[in-house]
Protein backbone atom coordinates (compact mmCIF):
# COMPACT_ATOMS: atom_id res chain seq x y z
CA UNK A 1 0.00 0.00 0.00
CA UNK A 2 1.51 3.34 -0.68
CA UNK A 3 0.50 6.52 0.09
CA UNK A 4 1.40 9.71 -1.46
CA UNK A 5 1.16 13.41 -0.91
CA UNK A 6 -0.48 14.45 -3.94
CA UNK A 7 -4.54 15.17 -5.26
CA UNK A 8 -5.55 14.10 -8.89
CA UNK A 9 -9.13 13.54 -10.30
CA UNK A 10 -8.76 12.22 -13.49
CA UNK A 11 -6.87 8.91 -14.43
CA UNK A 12 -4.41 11.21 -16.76
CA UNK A 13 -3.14 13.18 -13.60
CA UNK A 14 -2.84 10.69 -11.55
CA UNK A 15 -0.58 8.97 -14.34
CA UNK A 16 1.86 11.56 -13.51
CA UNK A 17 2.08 11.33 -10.21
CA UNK A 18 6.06 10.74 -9.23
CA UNK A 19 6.20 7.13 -7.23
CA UNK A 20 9.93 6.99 -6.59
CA UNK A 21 12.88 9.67 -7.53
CA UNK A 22 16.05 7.54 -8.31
CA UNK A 23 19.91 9.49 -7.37
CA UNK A 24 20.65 9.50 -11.01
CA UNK A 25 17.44 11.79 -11.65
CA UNK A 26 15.21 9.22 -13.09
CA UNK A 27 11.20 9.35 -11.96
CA UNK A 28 9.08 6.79 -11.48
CA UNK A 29 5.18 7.60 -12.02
CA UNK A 30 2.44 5.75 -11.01
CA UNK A 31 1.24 5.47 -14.47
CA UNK A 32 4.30 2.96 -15.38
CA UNK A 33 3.62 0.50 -12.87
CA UNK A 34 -0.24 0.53 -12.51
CA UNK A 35 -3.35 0.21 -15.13
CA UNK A 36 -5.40 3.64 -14.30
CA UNK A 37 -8.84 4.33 -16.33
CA UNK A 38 -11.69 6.74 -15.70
CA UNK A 39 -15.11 4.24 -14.98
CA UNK A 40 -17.61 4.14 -11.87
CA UNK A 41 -16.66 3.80 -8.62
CA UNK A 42 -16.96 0.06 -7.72
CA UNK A 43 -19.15 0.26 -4.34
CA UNK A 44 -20.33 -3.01 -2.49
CA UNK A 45 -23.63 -1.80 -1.86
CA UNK A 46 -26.17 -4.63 -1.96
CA UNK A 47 -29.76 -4.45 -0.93
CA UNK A 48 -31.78 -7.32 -0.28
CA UNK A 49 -35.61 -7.76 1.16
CA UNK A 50 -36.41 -10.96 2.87
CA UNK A 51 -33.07 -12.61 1.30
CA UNK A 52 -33.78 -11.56 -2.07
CA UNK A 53 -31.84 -9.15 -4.36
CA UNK A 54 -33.83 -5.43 -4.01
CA UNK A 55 -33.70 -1.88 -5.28
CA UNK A 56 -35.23 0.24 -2.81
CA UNK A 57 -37.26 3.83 -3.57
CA UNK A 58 -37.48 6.28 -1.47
CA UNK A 59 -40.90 8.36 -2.52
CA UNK A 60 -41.32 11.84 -0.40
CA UNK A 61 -43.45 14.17 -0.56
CA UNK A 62 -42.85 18.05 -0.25
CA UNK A 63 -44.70 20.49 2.27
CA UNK A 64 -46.83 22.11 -0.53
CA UNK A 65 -48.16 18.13 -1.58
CA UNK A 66 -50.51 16.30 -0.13
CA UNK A 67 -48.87 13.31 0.85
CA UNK A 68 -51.82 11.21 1.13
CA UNK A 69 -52.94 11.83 -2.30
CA UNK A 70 -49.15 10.88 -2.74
CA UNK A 71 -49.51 7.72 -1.01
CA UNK A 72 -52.77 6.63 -2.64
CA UNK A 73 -51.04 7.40 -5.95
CA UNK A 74 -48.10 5.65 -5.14
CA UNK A 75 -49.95 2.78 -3.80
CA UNK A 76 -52.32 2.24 -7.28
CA UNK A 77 -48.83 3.07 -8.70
CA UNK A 78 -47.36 -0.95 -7.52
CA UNK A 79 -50.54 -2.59 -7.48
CA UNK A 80 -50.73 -2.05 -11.23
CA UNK A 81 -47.17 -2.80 -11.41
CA UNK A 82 -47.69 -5.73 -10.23
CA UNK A 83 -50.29 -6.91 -12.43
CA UNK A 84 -48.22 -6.23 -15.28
CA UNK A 85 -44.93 -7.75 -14.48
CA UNK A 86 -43.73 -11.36 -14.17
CA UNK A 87 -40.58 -12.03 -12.34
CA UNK A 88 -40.19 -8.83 -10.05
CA UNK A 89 -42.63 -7.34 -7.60
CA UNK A 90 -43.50 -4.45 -6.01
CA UNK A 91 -43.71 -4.18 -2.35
CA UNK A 92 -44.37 -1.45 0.21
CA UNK A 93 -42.04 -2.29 3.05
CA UNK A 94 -43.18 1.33 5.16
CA UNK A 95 -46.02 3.81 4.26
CA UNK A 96 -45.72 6.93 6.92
CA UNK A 97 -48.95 8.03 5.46
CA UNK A 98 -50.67 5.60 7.54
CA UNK A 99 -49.12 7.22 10.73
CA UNK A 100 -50.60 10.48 9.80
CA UNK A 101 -53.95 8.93 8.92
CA UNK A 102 -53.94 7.41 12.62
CA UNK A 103 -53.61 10.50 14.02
CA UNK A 104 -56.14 12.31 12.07
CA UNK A 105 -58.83 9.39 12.98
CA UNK A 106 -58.30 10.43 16.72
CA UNK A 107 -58.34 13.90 16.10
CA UNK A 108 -61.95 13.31 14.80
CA UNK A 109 -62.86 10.97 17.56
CA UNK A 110 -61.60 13.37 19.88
CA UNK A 111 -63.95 15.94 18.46
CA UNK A 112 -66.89 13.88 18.03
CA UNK A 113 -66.71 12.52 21.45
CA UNK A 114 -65.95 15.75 22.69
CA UNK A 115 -69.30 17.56 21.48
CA UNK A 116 -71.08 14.51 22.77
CA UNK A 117 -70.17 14.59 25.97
CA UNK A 118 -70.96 18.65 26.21
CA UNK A 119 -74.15 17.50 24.68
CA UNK A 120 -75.20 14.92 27.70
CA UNK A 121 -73.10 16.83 30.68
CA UNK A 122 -74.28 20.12 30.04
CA UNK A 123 -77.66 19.09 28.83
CA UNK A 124 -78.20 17.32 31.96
CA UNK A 125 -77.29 20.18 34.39
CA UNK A 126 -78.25 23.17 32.37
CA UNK A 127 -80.35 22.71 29.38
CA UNK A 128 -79.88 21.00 25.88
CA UNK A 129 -80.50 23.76 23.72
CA UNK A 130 -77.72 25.87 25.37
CA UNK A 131 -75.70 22.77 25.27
CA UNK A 132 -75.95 22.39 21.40
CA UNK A 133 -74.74 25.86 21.36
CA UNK A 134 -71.86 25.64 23.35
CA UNK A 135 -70.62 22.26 21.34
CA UNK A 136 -71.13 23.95 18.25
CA UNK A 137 -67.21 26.05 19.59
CA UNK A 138 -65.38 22.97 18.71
CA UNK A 139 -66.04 23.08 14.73
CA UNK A 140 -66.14 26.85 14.82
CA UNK A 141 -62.49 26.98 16.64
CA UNK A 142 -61.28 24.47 14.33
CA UNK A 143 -62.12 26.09 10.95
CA UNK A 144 -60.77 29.20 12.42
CA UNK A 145 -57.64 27.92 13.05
CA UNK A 146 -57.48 26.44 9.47
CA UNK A 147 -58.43 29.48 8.18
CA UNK A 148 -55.75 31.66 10.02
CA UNK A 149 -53.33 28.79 9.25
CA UNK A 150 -52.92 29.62 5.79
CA UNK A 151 -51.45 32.87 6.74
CA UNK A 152 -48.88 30.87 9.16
CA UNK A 153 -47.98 28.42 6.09
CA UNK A 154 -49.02 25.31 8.34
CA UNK A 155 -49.53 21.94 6.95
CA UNK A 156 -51.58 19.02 8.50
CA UNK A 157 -48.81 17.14 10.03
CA UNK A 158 -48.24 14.45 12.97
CA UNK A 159 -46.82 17.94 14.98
CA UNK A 160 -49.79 20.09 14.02
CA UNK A 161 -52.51 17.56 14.71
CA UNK A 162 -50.70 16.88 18.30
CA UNK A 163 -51.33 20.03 19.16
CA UNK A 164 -55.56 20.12 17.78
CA UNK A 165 -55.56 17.12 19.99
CA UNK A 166 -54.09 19.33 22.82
CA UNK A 167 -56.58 22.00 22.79
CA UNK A 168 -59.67 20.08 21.63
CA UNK A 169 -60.67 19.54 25.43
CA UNK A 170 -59.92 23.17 26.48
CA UNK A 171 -61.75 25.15 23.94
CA UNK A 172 -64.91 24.74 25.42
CA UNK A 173 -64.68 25.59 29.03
CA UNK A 174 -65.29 29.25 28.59
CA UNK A 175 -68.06 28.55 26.55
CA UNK A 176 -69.33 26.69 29.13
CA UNK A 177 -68.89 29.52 31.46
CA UNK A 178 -70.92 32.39 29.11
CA UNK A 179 -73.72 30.05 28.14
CA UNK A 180 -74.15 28.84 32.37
CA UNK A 181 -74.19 32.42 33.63
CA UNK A 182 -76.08 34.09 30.88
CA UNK A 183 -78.99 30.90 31.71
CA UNK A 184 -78.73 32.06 35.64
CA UNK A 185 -79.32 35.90 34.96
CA UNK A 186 -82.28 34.70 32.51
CA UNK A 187 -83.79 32.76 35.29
CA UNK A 188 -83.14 35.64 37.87
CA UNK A 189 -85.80 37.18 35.11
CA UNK A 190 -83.86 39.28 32.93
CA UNK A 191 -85.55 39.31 29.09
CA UNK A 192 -82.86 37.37 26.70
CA UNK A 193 -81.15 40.16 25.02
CA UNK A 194 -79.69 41.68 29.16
CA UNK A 195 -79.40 38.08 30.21
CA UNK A 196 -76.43 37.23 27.23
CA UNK A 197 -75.11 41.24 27.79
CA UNK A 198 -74.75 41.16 31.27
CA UNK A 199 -73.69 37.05 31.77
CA UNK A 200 -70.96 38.01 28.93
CA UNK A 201 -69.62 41.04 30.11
CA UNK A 202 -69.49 39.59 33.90
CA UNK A 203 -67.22 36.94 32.91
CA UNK A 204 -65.12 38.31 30.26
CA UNK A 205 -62.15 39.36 32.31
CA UNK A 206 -62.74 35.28 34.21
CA UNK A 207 -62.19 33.86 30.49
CA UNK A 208 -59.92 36.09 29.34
CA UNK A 209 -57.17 35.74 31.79
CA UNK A 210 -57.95 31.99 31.76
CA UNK A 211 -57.06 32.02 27.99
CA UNK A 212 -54.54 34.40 28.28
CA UNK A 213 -52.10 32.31 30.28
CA UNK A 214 -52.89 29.08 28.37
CA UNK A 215 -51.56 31.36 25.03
CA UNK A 216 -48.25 33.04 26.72
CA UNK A 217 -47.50 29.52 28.06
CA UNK A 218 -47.62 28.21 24.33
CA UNK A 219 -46.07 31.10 22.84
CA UNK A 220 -42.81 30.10 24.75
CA UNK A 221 -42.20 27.74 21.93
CA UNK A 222 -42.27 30.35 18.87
CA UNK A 223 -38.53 31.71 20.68
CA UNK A 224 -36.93 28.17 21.16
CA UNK A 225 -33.98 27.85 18.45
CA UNK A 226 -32.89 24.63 16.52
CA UNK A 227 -34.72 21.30 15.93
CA UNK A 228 -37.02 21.63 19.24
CA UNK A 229 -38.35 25.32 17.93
CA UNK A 230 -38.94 24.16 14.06
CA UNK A 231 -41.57 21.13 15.49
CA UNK A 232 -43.17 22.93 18.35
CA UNK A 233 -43.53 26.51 17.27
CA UNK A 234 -46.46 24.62 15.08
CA UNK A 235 -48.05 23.43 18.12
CA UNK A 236 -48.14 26.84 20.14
CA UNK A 237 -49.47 28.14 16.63
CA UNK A 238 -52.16 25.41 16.51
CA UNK A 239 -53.06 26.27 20.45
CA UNK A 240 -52.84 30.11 20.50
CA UNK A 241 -55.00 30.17 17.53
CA UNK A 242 -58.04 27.96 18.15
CA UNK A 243 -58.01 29.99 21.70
CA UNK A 244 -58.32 33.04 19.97
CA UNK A 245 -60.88 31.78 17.43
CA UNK A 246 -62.79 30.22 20.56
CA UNK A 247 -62.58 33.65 22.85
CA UNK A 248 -64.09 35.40 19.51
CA UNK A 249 -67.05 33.18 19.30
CA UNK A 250 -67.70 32.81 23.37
CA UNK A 251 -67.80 37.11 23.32
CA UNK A 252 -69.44 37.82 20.10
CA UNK A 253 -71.08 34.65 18.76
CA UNK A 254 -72.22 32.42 21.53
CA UNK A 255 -74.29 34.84 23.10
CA UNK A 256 -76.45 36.17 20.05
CA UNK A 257 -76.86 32.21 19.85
CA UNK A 258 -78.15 31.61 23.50
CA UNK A 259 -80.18 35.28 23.25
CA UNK A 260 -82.28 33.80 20.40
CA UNK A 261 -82.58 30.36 21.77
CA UNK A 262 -85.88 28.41 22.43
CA UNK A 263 -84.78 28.02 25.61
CA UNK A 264 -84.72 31.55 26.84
CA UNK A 265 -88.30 31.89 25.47
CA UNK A 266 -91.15 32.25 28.71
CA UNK A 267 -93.12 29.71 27.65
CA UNK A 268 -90.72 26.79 27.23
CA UNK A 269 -90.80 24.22 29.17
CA UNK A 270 -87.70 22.54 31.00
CA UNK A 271 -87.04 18.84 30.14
CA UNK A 272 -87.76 16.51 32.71
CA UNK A 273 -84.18 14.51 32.89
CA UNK A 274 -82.90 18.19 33.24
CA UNK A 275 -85.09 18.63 36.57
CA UNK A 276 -84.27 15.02 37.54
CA UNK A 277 -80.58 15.43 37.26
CA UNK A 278 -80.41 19.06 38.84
CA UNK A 279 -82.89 18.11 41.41
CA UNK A 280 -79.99 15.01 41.86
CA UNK A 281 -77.61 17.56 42.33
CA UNK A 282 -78.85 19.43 44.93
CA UNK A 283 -79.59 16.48 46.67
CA UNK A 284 -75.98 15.59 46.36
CA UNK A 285 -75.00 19.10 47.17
CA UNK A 286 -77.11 19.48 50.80
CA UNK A 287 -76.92 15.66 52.07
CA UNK A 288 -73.24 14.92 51.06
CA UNK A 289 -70.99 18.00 50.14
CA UNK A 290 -72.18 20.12 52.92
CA UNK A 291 -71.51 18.25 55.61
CA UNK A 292 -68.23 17.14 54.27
CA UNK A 293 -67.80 20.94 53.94
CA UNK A 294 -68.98 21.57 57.69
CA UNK A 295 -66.88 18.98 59.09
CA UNK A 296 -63.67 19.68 57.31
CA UNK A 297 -63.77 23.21 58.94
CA UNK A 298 -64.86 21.99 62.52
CA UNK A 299 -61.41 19.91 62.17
CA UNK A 300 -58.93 21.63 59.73
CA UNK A 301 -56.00 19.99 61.33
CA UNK A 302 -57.32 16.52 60.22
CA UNK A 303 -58.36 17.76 56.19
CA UNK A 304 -54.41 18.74 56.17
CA UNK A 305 -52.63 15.43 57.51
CA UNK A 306 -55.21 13.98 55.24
CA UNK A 307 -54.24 16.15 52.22
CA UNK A 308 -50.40 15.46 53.58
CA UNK A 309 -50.75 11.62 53.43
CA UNK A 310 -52.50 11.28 49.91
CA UNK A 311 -49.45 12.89 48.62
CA UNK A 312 -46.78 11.02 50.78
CA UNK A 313 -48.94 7.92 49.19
CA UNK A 314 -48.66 8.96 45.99
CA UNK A 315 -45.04 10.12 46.03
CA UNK A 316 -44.19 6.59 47.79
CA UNK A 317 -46.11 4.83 45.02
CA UNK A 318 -43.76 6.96 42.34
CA UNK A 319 -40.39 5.87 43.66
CA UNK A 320 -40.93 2.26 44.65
CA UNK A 321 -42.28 1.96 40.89
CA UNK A 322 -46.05 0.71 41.96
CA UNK A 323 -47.03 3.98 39.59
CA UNK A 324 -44.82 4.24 36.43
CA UNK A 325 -43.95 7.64 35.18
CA UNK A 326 -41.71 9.20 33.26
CA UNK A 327 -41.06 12.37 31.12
CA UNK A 328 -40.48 12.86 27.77
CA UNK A 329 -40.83 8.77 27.16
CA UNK A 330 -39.46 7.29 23.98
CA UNK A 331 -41.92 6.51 21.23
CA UNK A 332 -41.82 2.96 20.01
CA UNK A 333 -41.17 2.80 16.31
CA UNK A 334 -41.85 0.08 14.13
CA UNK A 335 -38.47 -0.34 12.96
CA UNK A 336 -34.84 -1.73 14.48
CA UNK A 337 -32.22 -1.20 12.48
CA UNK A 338 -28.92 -3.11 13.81
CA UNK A 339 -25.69 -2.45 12.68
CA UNK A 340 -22.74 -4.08 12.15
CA UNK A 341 -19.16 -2.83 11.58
CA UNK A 342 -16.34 -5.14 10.51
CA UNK A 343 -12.71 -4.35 10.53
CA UNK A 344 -11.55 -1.99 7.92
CA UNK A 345 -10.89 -3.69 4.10
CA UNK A 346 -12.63 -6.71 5.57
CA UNK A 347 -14.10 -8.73 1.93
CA UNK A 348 -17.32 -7.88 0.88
CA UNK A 349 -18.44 -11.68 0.99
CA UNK A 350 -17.88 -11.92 4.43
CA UNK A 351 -19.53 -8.94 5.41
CA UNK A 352 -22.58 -10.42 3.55
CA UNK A 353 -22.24 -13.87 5.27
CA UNK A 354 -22.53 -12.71 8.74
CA UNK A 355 -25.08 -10.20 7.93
CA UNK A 356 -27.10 -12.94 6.33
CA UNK A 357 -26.86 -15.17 9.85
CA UNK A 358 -27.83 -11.80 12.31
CA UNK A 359 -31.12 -12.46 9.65
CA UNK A 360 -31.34 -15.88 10.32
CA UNK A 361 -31.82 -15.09 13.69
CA UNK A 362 -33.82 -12.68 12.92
CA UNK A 363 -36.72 -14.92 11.82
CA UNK A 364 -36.02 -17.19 14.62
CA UNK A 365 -37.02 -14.41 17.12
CA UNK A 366 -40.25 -13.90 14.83
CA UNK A 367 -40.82 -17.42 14.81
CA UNK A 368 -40.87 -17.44 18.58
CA UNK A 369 -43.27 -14.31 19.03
CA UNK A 370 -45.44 -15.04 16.31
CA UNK A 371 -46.09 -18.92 17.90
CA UNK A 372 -46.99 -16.66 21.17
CA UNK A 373 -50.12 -14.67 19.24
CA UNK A 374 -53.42 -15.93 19.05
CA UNK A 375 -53.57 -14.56 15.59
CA UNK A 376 -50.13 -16.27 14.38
CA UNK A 377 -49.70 -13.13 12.35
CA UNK A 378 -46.10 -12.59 11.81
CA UNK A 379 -44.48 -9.74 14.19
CA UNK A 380 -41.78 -9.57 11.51
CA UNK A 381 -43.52 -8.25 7.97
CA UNK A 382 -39.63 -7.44 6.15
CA UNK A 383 -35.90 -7.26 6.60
CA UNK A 384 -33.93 -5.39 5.02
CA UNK A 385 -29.98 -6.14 4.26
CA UNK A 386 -27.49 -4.13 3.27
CA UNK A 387 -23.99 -3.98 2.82
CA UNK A 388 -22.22 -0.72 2.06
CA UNK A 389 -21.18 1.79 1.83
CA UNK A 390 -17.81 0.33 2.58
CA UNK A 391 -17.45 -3.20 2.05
CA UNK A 392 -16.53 -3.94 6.10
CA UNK A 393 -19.64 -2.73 7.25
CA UNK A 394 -23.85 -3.21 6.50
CA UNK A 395 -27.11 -2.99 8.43
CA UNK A 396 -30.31 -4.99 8.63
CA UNK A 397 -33.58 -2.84 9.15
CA UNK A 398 -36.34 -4.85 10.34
CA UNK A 399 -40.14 -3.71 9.91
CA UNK A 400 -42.85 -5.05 12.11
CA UNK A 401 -46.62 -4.49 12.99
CA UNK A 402 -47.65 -1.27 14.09
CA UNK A 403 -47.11 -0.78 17.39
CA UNK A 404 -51.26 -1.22 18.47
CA UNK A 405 -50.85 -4.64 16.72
CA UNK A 406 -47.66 -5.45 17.89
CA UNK A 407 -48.45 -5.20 21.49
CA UNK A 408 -44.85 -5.58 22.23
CA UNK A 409 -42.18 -2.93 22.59
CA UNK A 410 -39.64 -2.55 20.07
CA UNK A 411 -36.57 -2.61 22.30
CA UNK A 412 -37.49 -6.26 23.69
CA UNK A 413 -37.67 -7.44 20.17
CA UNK A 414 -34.47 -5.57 19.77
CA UNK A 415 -32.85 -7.46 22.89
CA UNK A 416 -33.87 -10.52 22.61
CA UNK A 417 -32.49 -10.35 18.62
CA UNK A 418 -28.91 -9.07 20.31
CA UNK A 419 -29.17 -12.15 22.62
CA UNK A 420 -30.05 -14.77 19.62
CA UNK A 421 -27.11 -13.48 17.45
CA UNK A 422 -25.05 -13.41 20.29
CA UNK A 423 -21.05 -11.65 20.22
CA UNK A 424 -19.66 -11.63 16.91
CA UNK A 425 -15.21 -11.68 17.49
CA UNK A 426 -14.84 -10.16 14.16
CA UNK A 427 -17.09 -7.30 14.86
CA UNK A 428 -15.75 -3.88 15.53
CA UNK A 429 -18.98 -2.90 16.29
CA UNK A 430 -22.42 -4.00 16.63
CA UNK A 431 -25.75 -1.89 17.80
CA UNK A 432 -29.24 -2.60 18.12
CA UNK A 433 -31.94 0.44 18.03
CA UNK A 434 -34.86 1.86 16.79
CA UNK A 435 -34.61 4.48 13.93
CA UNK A 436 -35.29 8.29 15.62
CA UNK A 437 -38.47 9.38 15.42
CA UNK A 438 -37.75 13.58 15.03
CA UNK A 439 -36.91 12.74 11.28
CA UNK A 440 -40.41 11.34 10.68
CA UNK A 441 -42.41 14.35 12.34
CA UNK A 442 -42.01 17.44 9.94
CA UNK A 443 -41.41 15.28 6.73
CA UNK A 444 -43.23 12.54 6.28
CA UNK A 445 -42.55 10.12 3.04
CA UNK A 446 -43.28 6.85 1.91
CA UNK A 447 -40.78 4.04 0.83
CA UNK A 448 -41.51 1.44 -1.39
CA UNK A 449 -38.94 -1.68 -2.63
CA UNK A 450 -39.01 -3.56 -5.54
CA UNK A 451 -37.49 -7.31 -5.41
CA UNK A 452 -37.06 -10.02 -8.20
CA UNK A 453 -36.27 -13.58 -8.50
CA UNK A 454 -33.26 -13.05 -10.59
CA UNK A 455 -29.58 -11.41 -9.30
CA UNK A 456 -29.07 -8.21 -9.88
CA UNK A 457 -25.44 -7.24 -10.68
CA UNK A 458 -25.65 -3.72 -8.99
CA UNK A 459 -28.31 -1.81 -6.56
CA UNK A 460 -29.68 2.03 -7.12
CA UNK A 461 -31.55 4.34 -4.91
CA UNK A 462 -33.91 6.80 -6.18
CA UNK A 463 -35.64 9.79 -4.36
CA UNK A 464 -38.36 11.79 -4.70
């Protein structure tokens, strides 16, 4: 091996390049004892999908696309593929679209449960017609946030809908205080139009310094720097504007509502499982709660060591682990990508053959949690291998079910794969782990690989 002070980039300069200077003045170049052409650089890299030779795709999408329209294209895109070609398939080995379709389905359960529950709870207590009012904030908010989102150049993401989900449950509680207190000046015998004045302007400094702190606690994020301040200045966006959009329609909107309601008319009658449940309540209220009340203050001393031990309880429960907490927890993923790293100019066969036996144990650990399911679906759907870019070093990445299907946590498939394959002495290095999750929040794509039944001598990547 030599190695020489000197840069060329094309095979006719590095013909020139001096080897060894002889006493009598005689050069000798690399050119005269070496074969040098210009061709492509001969890289190892070899991709394979359940043991069979693979080119891999990588389809994103951009922020201005929609990248479930993407994914449904792409999708039609290999099943017709398929149907037209004999000897190599089409497969989709990870669709992130379905990650963001996920979240969107429990956005809108969130919502629809949401106004149902205002419906029955504040129907119950106050009166169903006022409740239908006040439920009618959470689609209001939420197309006012779109609608001031185009402004803000915010896309429908897994970051944005985190924070919808966020705020869903908070943007009715101040409608919930304007529509109660407007009802109890109506039924103190104001006429509808000085009940909703009066019950609004009474509260409005109560719901505005309520929303006010919820906003400058959110707006923190807008002034983080780096990675953290690029994904979460879309969630304090999200928040601070469906607040605003909400405080607009619980001043101005809600109460014009309410004011021309049936059920601020003289004549209407109140439902009778509203007078059961409030006459309930004040059942509850002078039997129970009052006397809790009155004997709590006859013995203060007691309400406090009983308020001390609760949280001694609770704090004892944290620490000996009987209640598991933690902050910022990791997210499972869905894939495990392990690693391995053979010493340097190690052959590209071998590389391959001990690659190809961490795989073999790789479907042995399947094997042994698929066996444990009811279902016997496979926990395992693909595994990739490659080797590259260097010839001494490769990586398998390993897809399973989604994580509601899975039921198990990536990182004890991940160990008990470490523990099948066991040490590998050649190894230079060997790691087990799940692939980050921060580069699948702000971009999401979809990959796709295509396989076939016959070798291939070389393997491309494409992106989109």
């Amino acid at each position: 091996m030599l190695r020489l002070d000197n840069r060329a980039y094309e095979a006719k300069g590095l013909e020139n390049i001096v080897v060894k200077a002889r006493p009598d003045g005689k050069e000798v170049k690399l050119g005269q004892i070496a074969t040098i052409k210009n061709q492509f650089a001969d890289k190892p890299s070899q991709t394979f999908i359940n043991g069979k030779p693979a080119v891999i795709l990588k389809i994103f999408s951009r922020s201005e696309e929609d990248i479930l329209q993407n994914a449904a294209y792409a999708n039609a895109l290999v099943a017709d593929f398929n149907a037209r070609s004999e000897g190599i398939k089409a497969l989709v080995i990870e669709d992130k679209a379905v990650s963001l379709s996920d979240a969107i389905g429990t956005l809108v359960n969130n919502a629809w449960q949401g106004i149902l529950l205002v419906l029955i709870v504040l129907g119950l207590f106050l009166e169903p017609r006022i409740a239908f009012w006040v439920a009618f904030k959470i689609p209001v908010a939420l197309l006012g946030m779109f609608i001031l989102s185009s402004v803000y150049d915010l896309t429908i993401n897994q970051v944005s809908l985190f924070g919808l989900i966020i705020v869903l449950g908070v943007i009715v509680d101040d409608g919930v205080v304007v529509a109660e207190n407007i009802y109890q000046h109506y039924q103190e015998g104001k006429n509808p139009l000085q009940a909703a004045l009066v019950g609004t302007i009474e509260v409005i400094p109560a719901i505005l310094s309520s929303l006010a702190t919820t906003v400058v606690a959110f707006s923190l994020f807008f002034f983080f720097d780096g990675q953290l301040g690029d994904f979460f200045s879309d969630v304090s966006f999200v928040v601070c504007a469906t607040l605003l959009v909400a405080l607009f329609e619980s001043m101005l909107i809600l109460p014009v509502h309410i004011a021309r309601s049936a059920a601020l008319k003289r004549n209407a009658r109140p439902w009778k499982l509203t007078q059961w449940a409030n006459n309930s309540l004040l059942i509850f209220r002078d039997k129970v709660y009052q006397r809790l009340i009155r004997f709590s203050l006859r013995l203060p001393v007691l309400s406090v060591l009983l308020v001390i031990v609760i949280m001694g309880l609770t704090i004892t429960a944290l620490n000996t682990g009987l209640i598991k907490a933690t902050f910022f927890p990791n997210i499972d993923q869905d894939v495990i990508t392990a690693r391995l790293e053979l010493a340097l100019g190690t052959d590209e066969a071998l590389t391959m053959e001990k690659l190809a036996k961490m795989e073999e144990k790789v479907w042995e650990v399947n094997q042994y949690y698929t066996q444990a399911r009811t279902d016997k679906q496979s926990v395992i759907k693909y595994v990739e291998r490659v080797v590259g870019p260097g010839s001494h070093e490769g990586s398998l990445n390993i897809y399973m079910l989604e994580g509601d299907t899975r039921d198990i946590l990536s990182y004890e498939i991940a160990g008990r794969i470490r523990d099948a394959v066991g040490p590998i002495p050649e190894a230079q290095n060997i790691s087990y782990g799940s692939i980050a999750i921060l580069a699948n929040l702000s971009r999401l794509h979809w990959w796709a690989a295509i396989w076939t039944t016959s070798a291939l001598p070389k393997t491309w990547c494409a992106s989109f």
